[in-house]
Protein backbone atom coordinates (compact mmCIF):
# COMPACT_ATOMS: atom_id res chain seq x y z
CA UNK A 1 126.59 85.78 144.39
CA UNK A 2 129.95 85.79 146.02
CA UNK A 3 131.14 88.42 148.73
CA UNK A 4 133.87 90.75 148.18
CA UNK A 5 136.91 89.26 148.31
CA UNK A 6 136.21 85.72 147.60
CA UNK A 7 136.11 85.64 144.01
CA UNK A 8 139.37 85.72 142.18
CA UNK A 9 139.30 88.84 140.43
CA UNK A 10 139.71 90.79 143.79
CA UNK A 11 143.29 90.05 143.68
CA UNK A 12 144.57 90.65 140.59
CA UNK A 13 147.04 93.31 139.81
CA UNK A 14 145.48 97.04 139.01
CA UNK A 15 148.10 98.86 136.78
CA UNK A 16 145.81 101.67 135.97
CA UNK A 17 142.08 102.83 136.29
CA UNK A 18 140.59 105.11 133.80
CA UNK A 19 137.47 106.73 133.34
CA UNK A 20 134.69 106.35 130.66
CA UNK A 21 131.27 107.74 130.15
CA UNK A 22 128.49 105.11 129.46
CA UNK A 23 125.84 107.85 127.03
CA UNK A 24 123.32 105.46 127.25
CA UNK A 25 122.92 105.80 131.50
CA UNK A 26 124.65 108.90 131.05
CA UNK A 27 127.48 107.93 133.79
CA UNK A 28 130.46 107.35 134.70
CA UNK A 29 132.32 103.93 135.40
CA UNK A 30 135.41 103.38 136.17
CA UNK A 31 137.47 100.68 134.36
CA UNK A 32 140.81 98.81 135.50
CA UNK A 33 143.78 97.85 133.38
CA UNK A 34 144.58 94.43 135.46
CA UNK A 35 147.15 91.71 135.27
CA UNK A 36 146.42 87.89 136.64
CA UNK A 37 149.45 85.54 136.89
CA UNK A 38 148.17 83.12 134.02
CA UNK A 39 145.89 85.87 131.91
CA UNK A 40 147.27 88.39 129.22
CA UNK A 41 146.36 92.30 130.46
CA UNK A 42 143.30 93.80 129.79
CA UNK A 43 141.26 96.35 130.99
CA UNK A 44 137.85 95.20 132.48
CA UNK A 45 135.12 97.58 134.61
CA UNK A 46 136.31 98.27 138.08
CA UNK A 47 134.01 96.86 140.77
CA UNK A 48 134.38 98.03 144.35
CA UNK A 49 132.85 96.45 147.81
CA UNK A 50 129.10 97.80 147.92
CA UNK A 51 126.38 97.08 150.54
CA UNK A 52 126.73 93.85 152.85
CA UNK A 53 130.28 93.06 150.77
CA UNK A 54 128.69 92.68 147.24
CA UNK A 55 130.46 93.42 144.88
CA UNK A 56 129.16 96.49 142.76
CA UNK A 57 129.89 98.79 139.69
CA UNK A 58 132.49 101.73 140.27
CA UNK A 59 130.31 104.71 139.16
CA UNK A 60 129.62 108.49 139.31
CA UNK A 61 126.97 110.85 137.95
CA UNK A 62 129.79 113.19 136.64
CA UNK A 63 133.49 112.91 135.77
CA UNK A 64 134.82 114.94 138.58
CA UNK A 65 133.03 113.25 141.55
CA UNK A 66 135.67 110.33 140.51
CA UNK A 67 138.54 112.21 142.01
């Protein structure tokens, strides 16, 4: 598995980020509405730096421990 910040989706523009609830873990991720220089937008779940630089999901038990 790469680190954080050696694959190429760590650098590609974040426009927006916008929460959704997952019912069947009953949480909250985070998703990203991205642009990349040769790729149309799209949004895509948002992945932050997690223990020893991997690269994990952005998520929350509730909505408002995202703010």
């Amino acid at each position: 598995m790469q680190k954080w910040g050696e694959r190429r989706r760590d650098y590609a523009n974040i426009l927006a980020v916008w929460p959704v609830y997952e019912p069947a873990s009953e949480k909250w991720y985070l998703h990203e509405f991205y642009e990349d220089n040769d790729l149309p937008t799209k949004w895509r779940p948002r992945q932050i730096a997690g223990l020893a630089g991997n690269p994990r999901a952005d998520v929350y038990p509730t909505r408002e421990e995202h703010f």
